[in-house]
C-alpha atoms as a PDB file:
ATOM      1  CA  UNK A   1     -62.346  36.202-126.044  1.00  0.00           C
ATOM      2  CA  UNK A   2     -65.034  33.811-125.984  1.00  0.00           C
ATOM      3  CA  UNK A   3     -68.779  34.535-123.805  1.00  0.00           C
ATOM      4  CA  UNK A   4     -69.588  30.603-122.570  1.00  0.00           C
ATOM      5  CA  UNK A   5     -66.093  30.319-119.907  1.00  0.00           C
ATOM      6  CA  UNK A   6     -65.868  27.183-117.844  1.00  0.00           C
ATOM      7  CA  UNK A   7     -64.794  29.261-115.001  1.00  0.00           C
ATOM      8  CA  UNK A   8     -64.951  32.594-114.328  1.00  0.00           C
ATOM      9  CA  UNK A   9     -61.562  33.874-115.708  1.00  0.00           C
ATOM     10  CA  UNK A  10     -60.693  37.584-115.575  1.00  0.00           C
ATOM     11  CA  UNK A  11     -61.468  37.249-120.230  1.00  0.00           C
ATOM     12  CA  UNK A  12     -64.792  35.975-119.469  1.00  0.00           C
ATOM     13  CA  UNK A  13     -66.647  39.297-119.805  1.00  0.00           C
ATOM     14  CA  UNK A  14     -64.659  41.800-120.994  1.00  0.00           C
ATOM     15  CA  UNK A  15     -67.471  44.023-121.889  1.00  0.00           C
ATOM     16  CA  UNK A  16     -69.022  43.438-118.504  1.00  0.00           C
ATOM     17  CA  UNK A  17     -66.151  44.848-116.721  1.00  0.00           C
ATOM     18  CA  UNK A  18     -65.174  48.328-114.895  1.00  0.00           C
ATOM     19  CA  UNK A  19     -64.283  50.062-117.946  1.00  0.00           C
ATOM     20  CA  UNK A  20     -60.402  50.830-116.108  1.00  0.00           C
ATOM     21  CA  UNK A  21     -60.567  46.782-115.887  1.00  0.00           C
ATOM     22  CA  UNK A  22     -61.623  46.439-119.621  1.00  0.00           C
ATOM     23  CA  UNK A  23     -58.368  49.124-120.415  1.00  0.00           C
ATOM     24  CA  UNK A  24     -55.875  46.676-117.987  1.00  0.00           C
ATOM     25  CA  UNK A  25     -56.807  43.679-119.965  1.00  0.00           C
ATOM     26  CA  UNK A  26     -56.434  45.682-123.559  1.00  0.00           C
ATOM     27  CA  UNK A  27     -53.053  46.576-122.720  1.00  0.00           C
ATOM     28  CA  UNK A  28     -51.963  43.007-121.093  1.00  0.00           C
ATOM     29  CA  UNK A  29     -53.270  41.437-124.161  1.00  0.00           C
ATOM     30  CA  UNK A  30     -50.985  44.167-126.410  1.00  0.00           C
ATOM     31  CA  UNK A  31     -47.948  43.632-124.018  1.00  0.00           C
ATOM     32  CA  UNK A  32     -48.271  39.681-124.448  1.00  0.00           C
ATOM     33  CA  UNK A  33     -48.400  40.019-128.211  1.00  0.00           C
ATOM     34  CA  UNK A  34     -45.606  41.971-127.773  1.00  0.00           C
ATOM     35  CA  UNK A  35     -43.577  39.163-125.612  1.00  0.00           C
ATOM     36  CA  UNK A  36     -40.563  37.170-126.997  1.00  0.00           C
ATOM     37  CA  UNK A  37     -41.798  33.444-126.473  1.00  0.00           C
ATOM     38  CA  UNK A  38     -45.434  34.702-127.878  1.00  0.00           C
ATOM     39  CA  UNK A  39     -43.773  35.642-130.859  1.00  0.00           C
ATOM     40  CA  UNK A  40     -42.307  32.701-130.860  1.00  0.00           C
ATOM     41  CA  UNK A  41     -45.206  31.091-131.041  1.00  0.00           C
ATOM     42  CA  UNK A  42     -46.968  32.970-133.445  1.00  0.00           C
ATOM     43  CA  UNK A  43     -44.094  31.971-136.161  1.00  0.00           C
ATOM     44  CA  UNK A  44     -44.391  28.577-134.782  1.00  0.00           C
ATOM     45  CA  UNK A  45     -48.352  28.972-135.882  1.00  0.00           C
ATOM     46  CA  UNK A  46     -47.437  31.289-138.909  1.00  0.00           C
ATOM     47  CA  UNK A  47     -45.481  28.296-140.597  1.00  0.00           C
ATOM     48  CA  UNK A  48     -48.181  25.652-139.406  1.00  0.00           C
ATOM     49  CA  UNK A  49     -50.791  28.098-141.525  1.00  0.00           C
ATOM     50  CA  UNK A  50     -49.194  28.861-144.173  1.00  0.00           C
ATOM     51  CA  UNK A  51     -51.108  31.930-145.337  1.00  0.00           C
ATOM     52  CA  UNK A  52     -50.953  32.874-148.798  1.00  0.00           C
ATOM     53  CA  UNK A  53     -51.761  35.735-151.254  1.00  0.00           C
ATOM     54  CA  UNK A  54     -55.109  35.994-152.229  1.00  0.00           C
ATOM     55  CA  UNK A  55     -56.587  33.750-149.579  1.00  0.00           C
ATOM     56  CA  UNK A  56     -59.671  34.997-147.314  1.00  0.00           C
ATOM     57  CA  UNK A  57     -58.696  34.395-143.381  1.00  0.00           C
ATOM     58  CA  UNK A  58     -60.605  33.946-140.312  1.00  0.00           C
ATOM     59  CA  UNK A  59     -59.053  35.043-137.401  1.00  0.00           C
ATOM     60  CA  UNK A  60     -60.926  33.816-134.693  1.00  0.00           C
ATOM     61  CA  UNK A  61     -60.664  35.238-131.111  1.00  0.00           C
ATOM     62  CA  UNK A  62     -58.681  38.332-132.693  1.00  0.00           C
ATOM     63  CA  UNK A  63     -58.362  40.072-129.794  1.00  0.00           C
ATOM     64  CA  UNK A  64     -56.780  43.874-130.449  1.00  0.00           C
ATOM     65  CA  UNK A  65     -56.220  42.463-134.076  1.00  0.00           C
ATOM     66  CA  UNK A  66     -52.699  42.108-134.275  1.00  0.00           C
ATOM     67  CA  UNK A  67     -52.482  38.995-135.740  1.00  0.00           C
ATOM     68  CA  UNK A  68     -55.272  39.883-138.254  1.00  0.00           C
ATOM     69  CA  UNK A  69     -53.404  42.788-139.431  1.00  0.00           C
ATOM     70  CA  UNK A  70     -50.058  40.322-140.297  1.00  0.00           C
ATOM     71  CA  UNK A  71     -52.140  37.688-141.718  1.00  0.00           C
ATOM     72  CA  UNK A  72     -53.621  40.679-143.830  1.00  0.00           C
ATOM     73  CA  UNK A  73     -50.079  41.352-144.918  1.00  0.00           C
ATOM     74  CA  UNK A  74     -49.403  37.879-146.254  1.00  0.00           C
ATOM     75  CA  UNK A  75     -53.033  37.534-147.979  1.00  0.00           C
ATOM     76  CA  UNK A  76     -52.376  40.662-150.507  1.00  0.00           C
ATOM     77  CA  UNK A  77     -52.744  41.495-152.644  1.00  0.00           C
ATOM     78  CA  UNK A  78     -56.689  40.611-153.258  1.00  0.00           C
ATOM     79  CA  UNK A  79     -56.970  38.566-150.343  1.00  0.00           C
ATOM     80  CA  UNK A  80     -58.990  39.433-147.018  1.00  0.00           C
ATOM     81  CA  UNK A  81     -58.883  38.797-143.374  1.00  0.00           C
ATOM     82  CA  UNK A  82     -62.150  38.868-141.136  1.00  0.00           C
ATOM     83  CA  UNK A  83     -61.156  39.514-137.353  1.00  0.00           C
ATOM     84  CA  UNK A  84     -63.725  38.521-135.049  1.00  0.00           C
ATOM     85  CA  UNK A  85     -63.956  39.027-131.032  1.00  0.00           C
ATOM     86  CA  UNK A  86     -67.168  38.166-128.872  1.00  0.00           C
ATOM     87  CA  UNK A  87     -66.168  41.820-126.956  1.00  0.00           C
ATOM     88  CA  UNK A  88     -67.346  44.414-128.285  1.00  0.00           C
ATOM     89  CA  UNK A  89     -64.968  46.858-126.854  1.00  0.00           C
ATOM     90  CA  UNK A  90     -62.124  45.187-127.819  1.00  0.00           C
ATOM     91  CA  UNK A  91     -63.212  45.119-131.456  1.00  0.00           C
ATOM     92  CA  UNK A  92     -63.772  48.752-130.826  1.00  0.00           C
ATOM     93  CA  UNK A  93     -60.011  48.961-129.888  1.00  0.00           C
ATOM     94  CA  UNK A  94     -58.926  46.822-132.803  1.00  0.00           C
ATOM     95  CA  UNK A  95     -60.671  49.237-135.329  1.00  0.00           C
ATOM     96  CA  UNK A  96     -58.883  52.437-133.724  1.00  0.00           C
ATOM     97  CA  UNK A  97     -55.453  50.559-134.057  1.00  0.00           C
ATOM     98  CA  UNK A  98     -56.025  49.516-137.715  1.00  0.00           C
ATOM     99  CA  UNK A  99     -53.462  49.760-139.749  1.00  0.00           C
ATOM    100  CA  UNK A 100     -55.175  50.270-144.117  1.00  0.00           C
ATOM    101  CA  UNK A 101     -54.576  46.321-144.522  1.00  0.00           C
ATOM    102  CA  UNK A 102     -57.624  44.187-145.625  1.00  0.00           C
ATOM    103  CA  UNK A 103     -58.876  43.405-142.245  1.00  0.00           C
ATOM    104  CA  UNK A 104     -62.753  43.289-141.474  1.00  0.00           C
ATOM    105  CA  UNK A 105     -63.737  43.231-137.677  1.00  0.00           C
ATOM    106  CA  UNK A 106     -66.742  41.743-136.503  1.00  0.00           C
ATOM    107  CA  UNK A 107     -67.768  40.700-133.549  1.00  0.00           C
ATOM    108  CA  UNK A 108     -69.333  37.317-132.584  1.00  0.00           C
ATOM    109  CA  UNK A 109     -69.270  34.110-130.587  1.00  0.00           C
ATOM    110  CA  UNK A 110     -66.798  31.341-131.992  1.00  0.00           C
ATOM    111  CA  UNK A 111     -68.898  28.722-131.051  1.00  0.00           C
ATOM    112  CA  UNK A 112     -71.798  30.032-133.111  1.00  0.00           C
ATOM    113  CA  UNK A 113     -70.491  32.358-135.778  1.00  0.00           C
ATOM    114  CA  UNK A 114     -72.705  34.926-138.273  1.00  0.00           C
ATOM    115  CA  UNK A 115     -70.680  33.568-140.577  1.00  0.00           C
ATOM    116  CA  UNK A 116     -71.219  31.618-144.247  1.00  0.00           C
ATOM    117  CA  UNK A 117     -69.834  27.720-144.733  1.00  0.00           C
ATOM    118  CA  UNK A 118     -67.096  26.977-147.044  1.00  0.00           C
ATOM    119  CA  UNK A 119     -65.977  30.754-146.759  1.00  0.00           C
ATOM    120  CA  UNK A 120     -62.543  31.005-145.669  1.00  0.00           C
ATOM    121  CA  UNK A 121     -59.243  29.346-147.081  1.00  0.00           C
ATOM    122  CA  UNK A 122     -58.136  29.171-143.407  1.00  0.00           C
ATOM    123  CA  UNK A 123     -58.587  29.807-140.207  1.00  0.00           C
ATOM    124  CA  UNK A 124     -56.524  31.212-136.918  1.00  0.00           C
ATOM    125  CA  UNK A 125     -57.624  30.837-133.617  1.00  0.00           C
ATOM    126  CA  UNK A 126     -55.356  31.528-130.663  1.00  0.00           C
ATOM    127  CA  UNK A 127     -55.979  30.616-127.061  1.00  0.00           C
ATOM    128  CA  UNK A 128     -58.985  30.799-127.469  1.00  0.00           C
ATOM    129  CA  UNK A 129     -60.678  27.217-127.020  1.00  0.00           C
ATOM    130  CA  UNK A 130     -59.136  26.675-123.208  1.00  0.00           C
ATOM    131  CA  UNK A 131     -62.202  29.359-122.389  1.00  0.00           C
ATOM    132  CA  UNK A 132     -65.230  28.241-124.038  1.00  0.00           C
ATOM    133  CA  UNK A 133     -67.739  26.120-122.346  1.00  0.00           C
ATOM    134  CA  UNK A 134     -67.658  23.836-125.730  1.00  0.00           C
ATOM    135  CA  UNK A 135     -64.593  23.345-127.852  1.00  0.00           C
ATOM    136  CA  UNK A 136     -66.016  20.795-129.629  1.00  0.00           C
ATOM    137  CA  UNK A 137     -68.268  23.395-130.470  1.00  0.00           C
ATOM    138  CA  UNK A 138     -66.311  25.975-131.532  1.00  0.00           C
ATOM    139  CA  UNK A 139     -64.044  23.628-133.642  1.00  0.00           C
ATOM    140  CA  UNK A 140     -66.952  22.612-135.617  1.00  0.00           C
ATOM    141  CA  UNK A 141     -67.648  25.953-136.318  1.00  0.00           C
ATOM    142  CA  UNK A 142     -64.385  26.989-137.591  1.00  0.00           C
ATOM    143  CA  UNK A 143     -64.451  23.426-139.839  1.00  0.00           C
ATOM    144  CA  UNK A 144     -67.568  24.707-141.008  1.00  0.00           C
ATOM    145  CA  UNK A 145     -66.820  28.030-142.450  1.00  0.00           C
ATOM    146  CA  UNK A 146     -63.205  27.016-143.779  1.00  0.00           C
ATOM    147  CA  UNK A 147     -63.836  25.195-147.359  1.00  0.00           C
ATOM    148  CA  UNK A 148     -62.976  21.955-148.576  1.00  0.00           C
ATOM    149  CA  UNK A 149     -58.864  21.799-148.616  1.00  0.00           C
ATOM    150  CA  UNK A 150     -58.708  24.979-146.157  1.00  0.00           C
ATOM    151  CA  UNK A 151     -56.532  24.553-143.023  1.00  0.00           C
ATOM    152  CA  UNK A 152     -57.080  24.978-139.733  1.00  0.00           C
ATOM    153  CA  UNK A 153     -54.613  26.318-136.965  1.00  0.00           C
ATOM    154  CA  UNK A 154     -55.156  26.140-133.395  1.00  0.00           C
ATOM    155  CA  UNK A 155     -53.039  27.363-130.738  1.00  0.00           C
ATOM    156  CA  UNK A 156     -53.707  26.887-126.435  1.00  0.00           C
ATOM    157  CA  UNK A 157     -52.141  26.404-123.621  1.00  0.00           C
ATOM    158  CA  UNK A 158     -51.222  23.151-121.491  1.00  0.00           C
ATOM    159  CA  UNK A 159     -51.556  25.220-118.158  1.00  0.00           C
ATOM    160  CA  UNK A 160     -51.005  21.924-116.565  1.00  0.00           C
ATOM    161  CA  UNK A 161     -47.184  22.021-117.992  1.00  0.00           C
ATOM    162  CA  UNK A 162     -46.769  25.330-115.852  1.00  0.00           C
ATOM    163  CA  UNK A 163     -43.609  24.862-113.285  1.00  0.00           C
ATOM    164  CA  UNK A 164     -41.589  27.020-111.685  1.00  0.00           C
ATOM    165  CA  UNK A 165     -38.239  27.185-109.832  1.00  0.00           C
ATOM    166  CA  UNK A 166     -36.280  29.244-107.429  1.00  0.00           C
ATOM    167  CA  UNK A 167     -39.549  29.543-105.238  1.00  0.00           C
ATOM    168  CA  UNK A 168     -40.915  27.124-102.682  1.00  0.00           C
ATOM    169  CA  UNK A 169     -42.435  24.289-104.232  1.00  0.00           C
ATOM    170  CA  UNK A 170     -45.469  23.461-101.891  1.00  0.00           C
ATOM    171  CA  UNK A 171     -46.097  27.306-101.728  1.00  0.00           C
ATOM    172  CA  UNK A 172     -46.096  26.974-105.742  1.00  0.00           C
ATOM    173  CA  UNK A 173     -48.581  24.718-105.136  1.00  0.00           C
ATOM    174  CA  UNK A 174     -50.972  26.117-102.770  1.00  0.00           C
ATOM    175  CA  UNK A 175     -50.929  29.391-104.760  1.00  0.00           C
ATOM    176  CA  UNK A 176     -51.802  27.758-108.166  1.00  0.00           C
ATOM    177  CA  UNK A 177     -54.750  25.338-105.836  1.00  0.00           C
ATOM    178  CA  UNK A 178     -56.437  28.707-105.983  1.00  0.00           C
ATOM    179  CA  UNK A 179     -55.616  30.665-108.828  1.00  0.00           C
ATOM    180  CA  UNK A 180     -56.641  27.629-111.286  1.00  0.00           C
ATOM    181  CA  UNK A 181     -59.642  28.463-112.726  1.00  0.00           C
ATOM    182  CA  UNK A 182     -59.441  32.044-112.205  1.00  0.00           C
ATOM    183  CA  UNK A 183     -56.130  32.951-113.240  1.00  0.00           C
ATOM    184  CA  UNK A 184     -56.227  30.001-115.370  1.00  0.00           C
ATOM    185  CA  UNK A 185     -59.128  27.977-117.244  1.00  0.00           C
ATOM    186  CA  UNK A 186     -60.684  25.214-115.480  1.00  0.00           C
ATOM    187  CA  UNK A 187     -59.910  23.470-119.105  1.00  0.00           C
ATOM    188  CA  UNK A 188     -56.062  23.561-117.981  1.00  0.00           C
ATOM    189  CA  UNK A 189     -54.974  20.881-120.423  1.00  0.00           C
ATOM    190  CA  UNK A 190     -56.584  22.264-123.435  1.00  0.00           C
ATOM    191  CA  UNK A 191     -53.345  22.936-125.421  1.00  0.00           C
ATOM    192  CA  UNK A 192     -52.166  18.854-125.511  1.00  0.00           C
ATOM    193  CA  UNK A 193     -55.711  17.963-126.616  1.00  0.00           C
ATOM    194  CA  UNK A 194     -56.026  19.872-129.693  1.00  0.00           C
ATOM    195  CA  UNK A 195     -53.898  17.155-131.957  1.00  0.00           C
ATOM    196  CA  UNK A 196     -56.828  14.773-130.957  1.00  0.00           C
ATOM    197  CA  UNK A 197     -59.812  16.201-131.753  1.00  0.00           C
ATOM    198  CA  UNK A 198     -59.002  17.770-134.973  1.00  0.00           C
ATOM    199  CA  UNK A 199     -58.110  13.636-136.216  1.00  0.00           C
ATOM    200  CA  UNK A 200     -61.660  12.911-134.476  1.00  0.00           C
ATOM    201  CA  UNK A 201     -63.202  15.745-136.760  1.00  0.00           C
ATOM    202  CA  UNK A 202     -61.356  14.197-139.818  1.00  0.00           C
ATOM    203  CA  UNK A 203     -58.847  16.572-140.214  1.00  0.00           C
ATOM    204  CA  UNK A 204     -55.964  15.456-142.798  1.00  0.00           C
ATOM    205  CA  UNK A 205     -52.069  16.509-142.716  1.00  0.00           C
ATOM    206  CA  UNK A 206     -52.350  17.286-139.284  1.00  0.00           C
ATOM    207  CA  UNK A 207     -48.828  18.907-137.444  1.00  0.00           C
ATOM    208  CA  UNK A 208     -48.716  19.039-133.713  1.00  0.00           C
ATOM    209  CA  UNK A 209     -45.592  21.405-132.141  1.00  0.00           C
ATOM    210  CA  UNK A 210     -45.075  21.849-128.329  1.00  0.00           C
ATOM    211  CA  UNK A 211     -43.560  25.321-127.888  1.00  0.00           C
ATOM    212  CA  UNK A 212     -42.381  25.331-124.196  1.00  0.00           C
ATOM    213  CA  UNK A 213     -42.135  29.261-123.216  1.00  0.00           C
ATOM    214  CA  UNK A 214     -39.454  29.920-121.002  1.00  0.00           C
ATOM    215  CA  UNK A 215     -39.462  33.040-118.593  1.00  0.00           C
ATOM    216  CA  UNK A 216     -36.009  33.402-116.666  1.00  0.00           C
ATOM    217  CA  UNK A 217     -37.189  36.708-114.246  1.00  0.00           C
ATOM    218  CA  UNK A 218     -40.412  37.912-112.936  1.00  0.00           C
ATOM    219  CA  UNK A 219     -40.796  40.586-114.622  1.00  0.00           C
ATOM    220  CA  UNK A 220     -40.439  38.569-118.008  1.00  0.00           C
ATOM    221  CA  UNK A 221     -43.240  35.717-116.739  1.00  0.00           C
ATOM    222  CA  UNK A 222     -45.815  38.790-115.803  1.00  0.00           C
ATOM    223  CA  UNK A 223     -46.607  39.780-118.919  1.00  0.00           C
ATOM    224  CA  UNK A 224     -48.232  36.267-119.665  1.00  0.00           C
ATOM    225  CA  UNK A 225     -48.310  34.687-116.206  1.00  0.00           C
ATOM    226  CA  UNK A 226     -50.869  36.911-114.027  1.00  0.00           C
ATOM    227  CA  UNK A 227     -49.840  34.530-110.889  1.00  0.00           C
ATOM    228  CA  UNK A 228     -46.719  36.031-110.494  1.00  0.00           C
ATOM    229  CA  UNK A 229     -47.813  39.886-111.946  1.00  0.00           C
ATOM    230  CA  UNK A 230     -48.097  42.504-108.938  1.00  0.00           C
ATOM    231  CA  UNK A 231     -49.874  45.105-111.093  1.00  0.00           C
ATOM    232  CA  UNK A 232     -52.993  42.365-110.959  1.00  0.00           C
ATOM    233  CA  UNK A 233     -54.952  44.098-108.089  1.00  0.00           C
ATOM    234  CA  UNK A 234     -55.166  42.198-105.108  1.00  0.00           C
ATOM    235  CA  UNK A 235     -59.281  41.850-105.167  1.00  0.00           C
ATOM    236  CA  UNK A 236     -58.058  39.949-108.344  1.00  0.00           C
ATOM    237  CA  UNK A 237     -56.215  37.156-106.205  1.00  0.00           C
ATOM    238  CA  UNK A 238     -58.519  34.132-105.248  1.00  0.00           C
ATOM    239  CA  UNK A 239     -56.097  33.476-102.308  1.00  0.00           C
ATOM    240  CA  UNK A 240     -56.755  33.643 -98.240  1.00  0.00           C
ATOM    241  CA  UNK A 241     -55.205  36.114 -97.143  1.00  0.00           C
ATOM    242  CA  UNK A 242     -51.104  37.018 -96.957  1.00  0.00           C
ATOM    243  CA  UNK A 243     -51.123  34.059 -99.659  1.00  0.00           C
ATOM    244  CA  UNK A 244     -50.468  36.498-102.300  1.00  0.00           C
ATOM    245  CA  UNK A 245     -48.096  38.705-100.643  1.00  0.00           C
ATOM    246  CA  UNK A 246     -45.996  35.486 -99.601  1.00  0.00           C
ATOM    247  CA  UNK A 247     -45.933  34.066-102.702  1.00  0.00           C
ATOM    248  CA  UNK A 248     -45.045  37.583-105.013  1.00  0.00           C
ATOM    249  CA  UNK A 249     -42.235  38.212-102.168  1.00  0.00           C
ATOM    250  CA  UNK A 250     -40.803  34.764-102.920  1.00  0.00           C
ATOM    251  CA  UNK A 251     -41.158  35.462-106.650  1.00  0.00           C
ATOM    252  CA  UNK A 252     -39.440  38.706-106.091  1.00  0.00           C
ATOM    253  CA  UNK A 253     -36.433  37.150-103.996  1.00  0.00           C
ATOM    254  CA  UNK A 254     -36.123  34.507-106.539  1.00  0.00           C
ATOM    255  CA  UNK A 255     -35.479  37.124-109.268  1.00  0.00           C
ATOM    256  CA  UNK A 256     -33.170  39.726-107.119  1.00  0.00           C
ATOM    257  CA  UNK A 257     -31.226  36.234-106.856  1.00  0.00           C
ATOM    258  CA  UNK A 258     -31.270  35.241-110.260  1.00  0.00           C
ATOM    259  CA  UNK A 259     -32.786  32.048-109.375  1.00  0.00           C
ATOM    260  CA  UNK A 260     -36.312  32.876-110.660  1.00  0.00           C
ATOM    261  CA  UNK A 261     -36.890  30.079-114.046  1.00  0.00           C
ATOM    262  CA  UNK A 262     -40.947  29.392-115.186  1.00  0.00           C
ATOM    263  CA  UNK A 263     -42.114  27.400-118.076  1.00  0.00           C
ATOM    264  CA  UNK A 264     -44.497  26.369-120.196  1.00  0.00           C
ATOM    265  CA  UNK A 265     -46.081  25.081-123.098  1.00  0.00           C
ATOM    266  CA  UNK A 266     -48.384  26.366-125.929  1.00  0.00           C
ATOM    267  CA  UNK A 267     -49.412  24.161-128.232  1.00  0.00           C
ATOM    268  CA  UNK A 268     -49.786  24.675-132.176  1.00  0.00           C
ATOM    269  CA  UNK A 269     -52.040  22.141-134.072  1.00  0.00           C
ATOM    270  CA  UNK A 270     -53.068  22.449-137.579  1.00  0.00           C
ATOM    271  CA  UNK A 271     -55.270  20.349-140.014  1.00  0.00           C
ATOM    272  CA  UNK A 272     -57.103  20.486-143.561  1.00  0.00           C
ATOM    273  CA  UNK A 273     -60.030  20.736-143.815  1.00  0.00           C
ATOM    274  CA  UNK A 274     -61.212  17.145-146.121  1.00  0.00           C
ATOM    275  CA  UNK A 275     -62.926  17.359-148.976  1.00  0.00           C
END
């Protein structure tokens, strides 16, 4: 995750963190890799890609490196994948899991990357732009290093397309008043702006595919929606007080009834790179 955050999300400083916090984190962003609709996604943003053998990758944002390591996969043999994370101790965690594959961790800062021009085929970067204080930034970075004819893939969130059902509405909507830009990005809509400024920056054979994530019981939506996770400790909550055990009570009665239905929408937008 990336160091310049519009708000003060619970990914803004990883490495700054209680090192039990730093561990939660690690294993919610293993568990959400691990999630249905993310892998969903991720073939969604696989296709969009289009990684092939021999080809030198970027993943940027890389997190515990699982993508990296599949990418890896594709790329052999000869190719290479460089994983880079702004936190150092989740790079740490990304070496300990790795796997043999042709995956080189670094870490860095996606809107200034250590990094050569022209030197990757293509580049990967996953939720990672709705955090940075400039996306514009960062994608000029990633154009940057990818060469002439390389493709770019970018996949965020629309946290504005988040809705729920089965719960109170106007409690929904106190709850998320709060949350947003703690639980969530203050960039909420990041996701639905992608297509545009990739065609601003010139980009050619650009796709654009809404995957709406659906999560039909609570304990489905926790693993990517921390508004509705009880294992997120309360000093966590930005809500007066009772909100949160009001609104996780409703969550829970909505799933004992089967009611319980959440949605919403990553987006996957990909480009090449002119030239």
């Amino acid at each position: 995750m990336e160091p310049a955050q519009k708000e003060r999300t619970p990914f803004a400083d990883i490495d700054g963190l209680p090192a039990s916090m730093s561990a939660m984190l690690l294993d919610a962003l293993t568990e959400m890799g691990r999630h249905p609709e993310i892998r969903r996604v991720r073939r969604v943003a696989f296709e969009a890609l289009s990684p092939q053998p021999g080809q030198r990758l970027l993943d940027a944002g890389s997190g515990e490196g699982e993508v990296a390591r599949h990418l890896a996969v594709e790329t052999q043999p000869a190719g290479e994948v460089v994983a880079l994370d702004h936190s150092a101790s989740i790079t740490a965690a990304a070496v300990s899991r790795h796997d043999g594959s042709a995956v080189r961790y670094v870490t860095g800062d996606v809107c200034a990357m250590d990094l050569p021009a022209d030197g990757f085929d293509g580049v990967w970067c996953e939720r990672v732009l709705q955090h940075v204080d400039s996306a514009e930034q960062a994608i000029g970075e990633l154009i940057r290093v990818t060469r002439p004819g390389g493709r770019i893939c970018l996949i965020d969130t629309d946290w504005s397309s988040l809705a729920f059902d089965g719960m109170p509405s106007g409690l929904g909507e106190v709850v998320m008043a709060h949350v947003r830009g703690h639980f969530t990005p203050k960039q909420h809509d990041m996701g639905r702006t992608l297509r545009r400024r990739l065609v601003a920056n010139g980009l050619t054979g650009i796709t654009a595919t809404p995957v709406t994530c659906l999560f039909t019981s609570p304990e489905s939506a926790a693993v990517v929606l921390p508004m509705v996770n009880p294992r997120v400790p309360e000093e966590s909550w930005a809500t007066p007080p009772g909100l949160r055990d009001e609104w996780l009570a409703c969550v829970d009665a909505a799933g004992a009834s089967g009611t319980f239905l959440a949605v919403l929408t990553i987006w996957v937008v990909a480009g090449t790179v002119p030239g």
